[in-house]
C-alpha atoms as a PDB file:
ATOM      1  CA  UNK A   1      68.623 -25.980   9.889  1.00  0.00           C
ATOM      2  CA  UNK A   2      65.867 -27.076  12.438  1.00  0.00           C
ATOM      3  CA  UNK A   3      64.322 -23.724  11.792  1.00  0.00           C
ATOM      4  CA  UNK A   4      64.243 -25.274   7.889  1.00  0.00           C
ATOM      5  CA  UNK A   5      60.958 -27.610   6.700  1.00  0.00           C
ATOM      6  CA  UNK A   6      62.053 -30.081   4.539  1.00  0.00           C
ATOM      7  CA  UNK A   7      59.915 -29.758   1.942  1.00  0.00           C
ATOM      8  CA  UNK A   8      59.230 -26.834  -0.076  1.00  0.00           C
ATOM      9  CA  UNK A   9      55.713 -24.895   0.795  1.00  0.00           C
ATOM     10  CA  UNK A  10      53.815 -26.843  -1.809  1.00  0.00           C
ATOM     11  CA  UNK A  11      53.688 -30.438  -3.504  1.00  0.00           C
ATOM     12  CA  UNK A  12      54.211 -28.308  -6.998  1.00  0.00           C
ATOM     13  CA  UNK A  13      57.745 -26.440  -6.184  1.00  0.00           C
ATOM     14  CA  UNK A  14      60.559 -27.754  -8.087  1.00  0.00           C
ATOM     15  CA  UNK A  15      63.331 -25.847  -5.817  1.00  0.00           C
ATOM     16  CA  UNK A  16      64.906 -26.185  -2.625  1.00  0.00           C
ATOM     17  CA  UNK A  17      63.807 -25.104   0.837  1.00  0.00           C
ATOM     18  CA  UNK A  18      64.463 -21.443   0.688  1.00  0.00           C
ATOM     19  CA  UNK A  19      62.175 -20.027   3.236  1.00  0.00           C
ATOM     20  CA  UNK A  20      62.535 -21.130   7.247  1.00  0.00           C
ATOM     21  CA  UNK A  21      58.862 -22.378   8.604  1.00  0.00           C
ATOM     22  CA  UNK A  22      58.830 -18.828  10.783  1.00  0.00           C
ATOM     23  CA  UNK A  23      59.392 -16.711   7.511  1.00  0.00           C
ATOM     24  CA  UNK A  24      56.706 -19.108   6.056  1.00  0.00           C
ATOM     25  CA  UNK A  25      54.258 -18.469   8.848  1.00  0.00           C
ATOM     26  CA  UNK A  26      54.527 -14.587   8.747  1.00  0.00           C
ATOM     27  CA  UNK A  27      53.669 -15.133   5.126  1.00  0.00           C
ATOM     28  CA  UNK A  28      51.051 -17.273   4.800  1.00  0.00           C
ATOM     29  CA  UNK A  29      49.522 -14.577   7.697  1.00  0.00           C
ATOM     30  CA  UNK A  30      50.283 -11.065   5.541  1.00  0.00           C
ATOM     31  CA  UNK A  31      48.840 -13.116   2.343  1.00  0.00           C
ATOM     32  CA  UNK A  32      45.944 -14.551   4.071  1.00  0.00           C
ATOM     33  CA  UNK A  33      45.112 -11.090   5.092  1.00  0.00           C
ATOM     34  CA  UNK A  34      45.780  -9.279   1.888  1.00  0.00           C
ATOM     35  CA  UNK A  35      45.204 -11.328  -0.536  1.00  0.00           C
ATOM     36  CA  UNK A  36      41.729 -13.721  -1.699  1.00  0.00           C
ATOM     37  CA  UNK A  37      41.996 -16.059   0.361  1.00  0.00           C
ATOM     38  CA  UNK A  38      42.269 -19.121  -1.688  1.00  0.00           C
ATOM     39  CA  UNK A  39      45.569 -17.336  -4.046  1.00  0.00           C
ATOM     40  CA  UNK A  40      48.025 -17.572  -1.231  1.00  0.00           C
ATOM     41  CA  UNK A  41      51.429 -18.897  -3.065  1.00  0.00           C
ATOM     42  CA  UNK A  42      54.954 -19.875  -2.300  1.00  0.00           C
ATOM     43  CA  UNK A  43      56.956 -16.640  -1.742  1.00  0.00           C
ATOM     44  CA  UNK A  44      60.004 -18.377  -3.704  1.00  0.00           C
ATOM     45  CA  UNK A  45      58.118 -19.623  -7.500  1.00  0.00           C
ATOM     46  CA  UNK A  46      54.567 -18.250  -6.992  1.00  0.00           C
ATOM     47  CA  UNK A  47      52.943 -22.018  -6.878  1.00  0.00           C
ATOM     48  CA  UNK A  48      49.508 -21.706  -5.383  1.00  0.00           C
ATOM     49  CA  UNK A  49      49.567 -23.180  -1.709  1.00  0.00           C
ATOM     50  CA  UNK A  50      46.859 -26.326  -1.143  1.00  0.00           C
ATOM     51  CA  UNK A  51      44.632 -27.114   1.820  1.00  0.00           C
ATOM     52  CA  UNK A  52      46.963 -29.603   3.297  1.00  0.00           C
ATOM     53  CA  UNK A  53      49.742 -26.942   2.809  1.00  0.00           C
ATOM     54  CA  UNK A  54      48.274 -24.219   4.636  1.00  0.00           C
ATOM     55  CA  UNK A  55      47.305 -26.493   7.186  1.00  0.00           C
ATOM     56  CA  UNK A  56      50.676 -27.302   7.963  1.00  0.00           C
ATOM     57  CA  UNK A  57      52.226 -24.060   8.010  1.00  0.00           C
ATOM     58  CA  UNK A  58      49.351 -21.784   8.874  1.00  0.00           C
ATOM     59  CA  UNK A  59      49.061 -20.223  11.592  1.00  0.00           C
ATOM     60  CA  UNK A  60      46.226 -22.021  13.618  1.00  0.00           C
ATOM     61  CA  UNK A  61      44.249 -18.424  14.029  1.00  0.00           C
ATOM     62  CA  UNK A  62      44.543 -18.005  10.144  1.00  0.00           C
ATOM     63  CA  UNK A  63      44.156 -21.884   9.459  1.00  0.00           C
ATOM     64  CA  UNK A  64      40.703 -22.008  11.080  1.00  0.00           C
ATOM     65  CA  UNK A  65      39.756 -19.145   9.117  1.00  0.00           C
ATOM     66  CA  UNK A  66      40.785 -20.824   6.332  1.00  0.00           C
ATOM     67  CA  UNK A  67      39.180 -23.745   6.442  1.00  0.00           C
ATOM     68  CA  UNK A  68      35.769 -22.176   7.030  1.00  0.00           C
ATOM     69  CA  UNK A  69      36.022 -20.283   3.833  1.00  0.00           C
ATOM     70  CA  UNK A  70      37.307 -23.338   1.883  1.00  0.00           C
ATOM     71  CA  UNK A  71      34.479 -25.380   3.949  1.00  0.00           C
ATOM     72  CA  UNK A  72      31.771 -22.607   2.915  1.00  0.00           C
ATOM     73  CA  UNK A  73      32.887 -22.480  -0.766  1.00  0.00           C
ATOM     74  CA  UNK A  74      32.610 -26.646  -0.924  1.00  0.00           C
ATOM     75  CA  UNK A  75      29.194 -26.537  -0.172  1.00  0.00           C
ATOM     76  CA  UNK A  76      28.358 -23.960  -2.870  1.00  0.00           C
ATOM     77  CA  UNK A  77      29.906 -26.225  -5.306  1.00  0.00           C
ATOM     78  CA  UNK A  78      26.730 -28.536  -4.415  1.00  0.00           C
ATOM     79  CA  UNK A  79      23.630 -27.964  -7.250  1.00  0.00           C
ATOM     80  CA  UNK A  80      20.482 -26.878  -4.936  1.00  0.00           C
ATOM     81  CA  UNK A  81      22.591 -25.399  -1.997  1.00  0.00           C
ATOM     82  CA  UNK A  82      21.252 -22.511  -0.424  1.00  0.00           C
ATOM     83  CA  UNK A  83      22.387 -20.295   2.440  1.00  0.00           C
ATOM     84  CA  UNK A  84      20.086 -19.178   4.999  1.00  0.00           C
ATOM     85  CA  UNK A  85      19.218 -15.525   4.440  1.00  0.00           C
ATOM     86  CA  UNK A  86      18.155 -14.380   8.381  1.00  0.00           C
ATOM     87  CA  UNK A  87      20.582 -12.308   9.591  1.00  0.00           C
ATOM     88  CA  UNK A  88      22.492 -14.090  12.385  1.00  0.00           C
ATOM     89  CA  UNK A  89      21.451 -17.673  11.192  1.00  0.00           C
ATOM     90  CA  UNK A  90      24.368 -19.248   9.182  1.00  0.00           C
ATOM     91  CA  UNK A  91      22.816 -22.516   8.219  1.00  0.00           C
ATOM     92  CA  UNK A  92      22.379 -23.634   4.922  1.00  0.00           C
ATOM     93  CA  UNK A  93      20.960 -26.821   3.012  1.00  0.00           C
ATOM     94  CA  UNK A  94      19.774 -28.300  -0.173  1.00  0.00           C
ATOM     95  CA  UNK A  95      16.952 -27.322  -1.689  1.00  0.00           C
ATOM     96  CA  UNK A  96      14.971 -27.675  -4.778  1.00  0.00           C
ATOM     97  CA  UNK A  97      14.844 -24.245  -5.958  1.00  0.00           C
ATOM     98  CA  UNK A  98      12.724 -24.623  -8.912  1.00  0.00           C
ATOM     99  CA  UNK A  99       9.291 -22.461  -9.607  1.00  0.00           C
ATOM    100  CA  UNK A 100       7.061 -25.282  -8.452  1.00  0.00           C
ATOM    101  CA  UNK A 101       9.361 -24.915  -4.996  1.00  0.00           C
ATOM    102  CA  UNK A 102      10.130 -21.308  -4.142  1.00  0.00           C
ATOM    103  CA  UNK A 103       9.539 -21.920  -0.079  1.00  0.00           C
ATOM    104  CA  UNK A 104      12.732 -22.184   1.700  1.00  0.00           C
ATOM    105  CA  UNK A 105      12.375 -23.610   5.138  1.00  0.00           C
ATOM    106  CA  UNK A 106      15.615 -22.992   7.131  1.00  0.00           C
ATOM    107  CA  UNK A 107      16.099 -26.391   9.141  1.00  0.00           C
ATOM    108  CA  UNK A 108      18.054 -24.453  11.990  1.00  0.00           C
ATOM    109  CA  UNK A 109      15.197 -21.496  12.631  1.00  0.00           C
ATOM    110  CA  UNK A 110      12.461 -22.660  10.668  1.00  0.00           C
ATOM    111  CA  UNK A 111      11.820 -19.463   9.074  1.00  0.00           C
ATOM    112  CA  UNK A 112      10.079 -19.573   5.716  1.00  0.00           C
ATOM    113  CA  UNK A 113      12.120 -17.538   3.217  1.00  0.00           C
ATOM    114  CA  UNK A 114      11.678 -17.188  -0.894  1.00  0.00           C
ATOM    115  CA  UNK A 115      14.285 -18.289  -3.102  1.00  0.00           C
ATOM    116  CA  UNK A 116      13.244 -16.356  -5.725  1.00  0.00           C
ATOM    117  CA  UNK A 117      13.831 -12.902  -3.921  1.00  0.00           C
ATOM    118  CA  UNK A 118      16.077 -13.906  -1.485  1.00  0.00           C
ATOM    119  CA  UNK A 119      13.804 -12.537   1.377  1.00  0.00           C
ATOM    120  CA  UNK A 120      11.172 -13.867   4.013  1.00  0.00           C
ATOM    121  CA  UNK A 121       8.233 -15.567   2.440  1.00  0.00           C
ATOM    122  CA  UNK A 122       5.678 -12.742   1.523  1.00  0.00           C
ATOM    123  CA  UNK A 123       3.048 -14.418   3.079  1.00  0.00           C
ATOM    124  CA  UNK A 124      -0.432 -14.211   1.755  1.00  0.00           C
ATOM    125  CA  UNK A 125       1.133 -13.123  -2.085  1.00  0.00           C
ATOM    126  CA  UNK A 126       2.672 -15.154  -4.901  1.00  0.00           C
ATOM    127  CA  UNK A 127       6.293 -14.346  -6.649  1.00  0.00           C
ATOM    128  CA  UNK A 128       4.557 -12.555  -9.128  1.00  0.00           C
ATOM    129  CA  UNK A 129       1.902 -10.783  -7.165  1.00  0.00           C
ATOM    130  CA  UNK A 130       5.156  -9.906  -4.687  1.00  0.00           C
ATOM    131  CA  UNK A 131       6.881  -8.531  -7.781  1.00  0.00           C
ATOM    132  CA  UNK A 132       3.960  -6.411  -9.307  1.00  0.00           C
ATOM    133  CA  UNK A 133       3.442  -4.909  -5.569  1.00  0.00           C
ATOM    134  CA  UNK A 134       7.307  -4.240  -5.532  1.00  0.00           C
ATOM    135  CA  UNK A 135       8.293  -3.686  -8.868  1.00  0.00           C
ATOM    136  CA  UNK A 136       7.731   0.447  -9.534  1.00  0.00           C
ATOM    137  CA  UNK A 137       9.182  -0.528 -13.410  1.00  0.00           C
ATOM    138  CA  UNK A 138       6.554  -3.123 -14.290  1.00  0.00           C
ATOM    139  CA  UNK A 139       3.511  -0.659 -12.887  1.00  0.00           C
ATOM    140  CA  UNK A 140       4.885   2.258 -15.277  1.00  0.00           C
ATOM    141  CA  UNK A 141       5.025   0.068 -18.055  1.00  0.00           C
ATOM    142  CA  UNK A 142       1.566  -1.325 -17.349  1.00  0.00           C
ATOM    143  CA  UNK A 143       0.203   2.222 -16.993  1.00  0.00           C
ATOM    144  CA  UNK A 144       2.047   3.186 -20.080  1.00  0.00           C
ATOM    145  CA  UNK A 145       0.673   0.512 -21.817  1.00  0.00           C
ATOM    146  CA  UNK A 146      -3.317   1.398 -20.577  1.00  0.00           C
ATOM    147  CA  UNK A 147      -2.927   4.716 -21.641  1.00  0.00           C
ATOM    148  CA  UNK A 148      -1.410   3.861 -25.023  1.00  0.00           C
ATOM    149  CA  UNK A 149      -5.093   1.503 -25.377  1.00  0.00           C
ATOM    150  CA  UNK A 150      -7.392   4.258 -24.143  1.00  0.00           C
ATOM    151  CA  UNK A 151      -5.770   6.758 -26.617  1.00  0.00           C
ATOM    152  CA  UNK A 152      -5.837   4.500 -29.835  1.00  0.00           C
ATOM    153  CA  UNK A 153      -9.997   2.913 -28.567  1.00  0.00           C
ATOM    154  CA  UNK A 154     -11.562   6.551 -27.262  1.00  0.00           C
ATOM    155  CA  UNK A 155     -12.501   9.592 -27.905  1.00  0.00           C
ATOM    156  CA  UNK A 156     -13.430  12.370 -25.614  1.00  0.00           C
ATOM    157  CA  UNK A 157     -17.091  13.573 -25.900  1.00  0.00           C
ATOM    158  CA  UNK A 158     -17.091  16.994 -27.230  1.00  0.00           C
ATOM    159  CA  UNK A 159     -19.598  18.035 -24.671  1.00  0.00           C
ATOM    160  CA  UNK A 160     -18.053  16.921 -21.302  1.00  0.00           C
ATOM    161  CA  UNK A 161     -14.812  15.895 -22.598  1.00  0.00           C
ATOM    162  CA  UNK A 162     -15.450  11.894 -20.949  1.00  0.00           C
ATOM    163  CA  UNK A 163     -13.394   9.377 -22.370  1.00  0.00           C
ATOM    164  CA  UNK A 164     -16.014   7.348 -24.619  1.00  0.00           C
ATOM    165  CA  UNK A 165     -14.889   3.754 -26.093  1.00  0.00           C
ATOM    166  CA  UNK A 166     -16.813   2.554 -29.452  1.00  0.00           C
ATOM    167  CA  UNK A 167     -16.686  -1.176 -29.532  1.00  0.00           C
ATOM    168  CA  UNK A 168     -19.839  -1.835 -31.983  1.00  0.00           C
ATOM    169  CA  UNK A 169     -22.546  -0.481 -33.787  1.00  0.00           C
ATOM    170  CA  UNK A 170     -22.878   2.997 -35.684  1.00  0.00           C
ATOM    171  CA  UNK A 171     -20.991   6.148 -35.580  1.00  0.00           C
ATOM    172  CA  UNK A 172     -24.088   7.895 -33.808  1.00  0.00           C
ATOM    173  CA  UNK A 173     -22.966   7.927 -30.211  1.00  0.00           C
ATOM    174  CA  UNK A 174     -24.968   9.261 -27.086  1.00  0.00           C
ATOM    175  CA  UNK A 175     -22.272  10.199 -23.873  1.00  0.00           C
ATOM    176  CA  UNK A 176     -23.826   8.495 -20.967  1.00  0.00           C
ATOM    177  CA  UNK A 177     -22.690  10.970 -18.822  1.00  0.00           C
ATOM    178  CA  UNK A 178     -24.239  14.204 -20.325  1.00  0.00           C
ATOM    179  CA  UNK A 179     -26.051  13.065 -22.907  1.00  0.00           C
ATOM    180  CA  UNK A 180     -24.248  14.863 -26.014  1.00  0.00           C
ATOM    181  CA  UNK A 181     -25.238  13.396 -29.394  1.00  0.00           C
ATOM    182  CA  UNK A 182     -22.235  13.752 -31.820  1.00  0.00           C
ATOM    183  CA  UNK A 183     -20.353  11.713 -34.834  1.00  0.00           C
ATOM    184  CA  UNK A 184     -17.569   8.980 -33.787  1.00  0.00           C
ATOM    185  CA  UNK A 185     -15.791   9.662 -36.891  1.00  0.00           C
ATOM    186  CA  UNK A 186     -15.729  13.850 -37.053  1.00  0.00           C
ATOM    187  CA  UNK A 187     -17.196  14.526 -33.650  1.00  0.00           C
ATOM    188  CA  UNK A 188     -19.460  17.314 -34.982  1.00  0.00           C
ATOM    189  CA  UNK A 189     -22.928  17.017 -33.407  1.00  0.00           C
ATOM    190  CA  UNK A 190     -25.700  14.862 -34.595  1.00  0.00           C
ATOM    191  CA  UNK A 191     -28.620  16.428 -36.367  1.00  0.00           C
ATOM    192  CA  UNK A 192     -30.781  14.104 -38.712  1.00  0.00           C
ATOM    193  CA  UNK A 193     -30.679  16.844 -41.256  1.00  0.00           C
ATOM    194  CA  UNK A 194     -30.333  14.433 -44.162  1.00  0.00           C
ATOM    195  CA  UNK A 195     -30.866  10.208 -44.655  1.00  0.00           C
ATOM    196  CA  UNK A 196     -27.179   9.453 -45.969  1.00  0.00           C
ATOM    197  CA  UNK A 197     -28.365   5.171 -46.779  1.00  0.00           C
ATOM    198  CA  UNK A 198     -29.498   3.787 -43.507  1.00  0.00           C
ATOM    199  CA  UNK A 199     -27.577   6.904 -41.178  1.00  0.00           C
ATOM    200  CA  UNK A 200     -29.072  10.061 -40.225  1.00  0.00           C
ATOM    201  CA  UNK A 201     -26.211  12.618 -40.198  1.00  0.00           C
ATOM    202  CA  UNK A 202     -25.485  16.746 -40.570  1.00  0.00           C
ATOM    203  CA  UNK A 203     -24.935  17.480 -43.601  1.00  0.00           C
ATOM    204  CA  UNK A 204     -21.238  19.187 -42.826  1.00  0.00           C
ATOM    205  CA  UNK A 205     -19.575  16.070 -41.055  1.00  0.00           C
ATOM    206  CA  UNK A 206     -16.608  14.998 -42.993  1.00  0.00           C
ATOM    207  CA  UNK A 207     -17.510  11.588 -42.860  1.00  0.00           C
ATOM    208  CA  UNK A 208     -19.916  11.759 -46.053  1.00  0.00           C
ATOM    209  CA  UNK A 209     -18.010  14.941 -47.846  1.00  0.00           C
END
């Protein structure tokens, strides 16, 4: 019986010692490597294992293991804490991660990072000046959206085919580029043929049919 605990492998088993502490070890080992590492349970009624537990019967190999992942997912139970996102640095702190504070100073290397992106500071640009630079989706969409104006406020100038924009006055417009006289509304050239009220006009643009 010396080769016997005994307890049973966790404060919540209700039956008796069943396992030896070697048969115990070997398992805690084969579920520490198969399963997550925080769902090891009794082999006898399935009752999850505690720190303490593990601890005690643990291998010390798979116990320190153990207690850095339990150690590492404490901290990340704490609002504001923040891992250090430079590859071979594995500090972390608390930090105020609101808009007003996306600068992440790493207290071990000192690097600047952003805690918006998860990245380096992008020195020199702003979150949103980062994410316009980066962000292929929001260019399309702001193209999109330019062409979409330029279609619904120009017209092309039947004599050079420029893009022309009205924003006041009558529909007699003049390109600047080559000149061409012609209606806004029909496009047909302008003639002052006939006085139609205050607007000299061809007589065949639709406008005044």
């Amino acid at each position: 019986m010396k080769h016997f605990h005994c307890q049973p492998p966790t404060a919540a088993c209700t039956h008796e010692v069943q396992v030896c502490k070697e048969c115990l070890t070997v398992w805690i080992e084969s579920e520490f490597q198969s399963k997550v590492w925080d769902q090891i349970r009794c082999p006898d009624c399935r009752s999850q294992m505690q720190y303490e537990d593990i601890r005690k019967y643990a291998p010390p190999t798979i116990f320190r293991k153990y207690d850095r992942l339990s150690t590492k997912a404490a901290l990340e139970t704490i609002p504001g804490f923040r891992w250090c996102t430079i590859k071979g640095c594995k500090s972390g702190q608390v930090h105020d991660a609101g808009p007003e504070a996306p600068i992440f100073e790493c207290m071990k290397c000192r690097i600047l990072q952003c805690v918006v992106h998860n990245r380096r500071w992008h020195e020199g640009e702003t979150c949103a000046e980062y994410d316009y630079r980066t962000d292929g989706k929001q260019k399309k969409a702001e193209e999109q959206a330019s062409k979409k104006v330029i279609s619904e406020t120009t017209k092309k100038c039947p004599g050079c085919k420029w893009d022309i924009e009205k924003n006041y006055g009558c529909d007699h417009m003049t390109c600047t580029r080559c000149r061409h006289e012609f209606c806004w509304v029909c496009l047909a050239p302008y003639r002052p043929i006939r006085e139609h009220g205050n607007h000299m006009h061809r007589q065949d643009c639709q406008y005044f049919l």
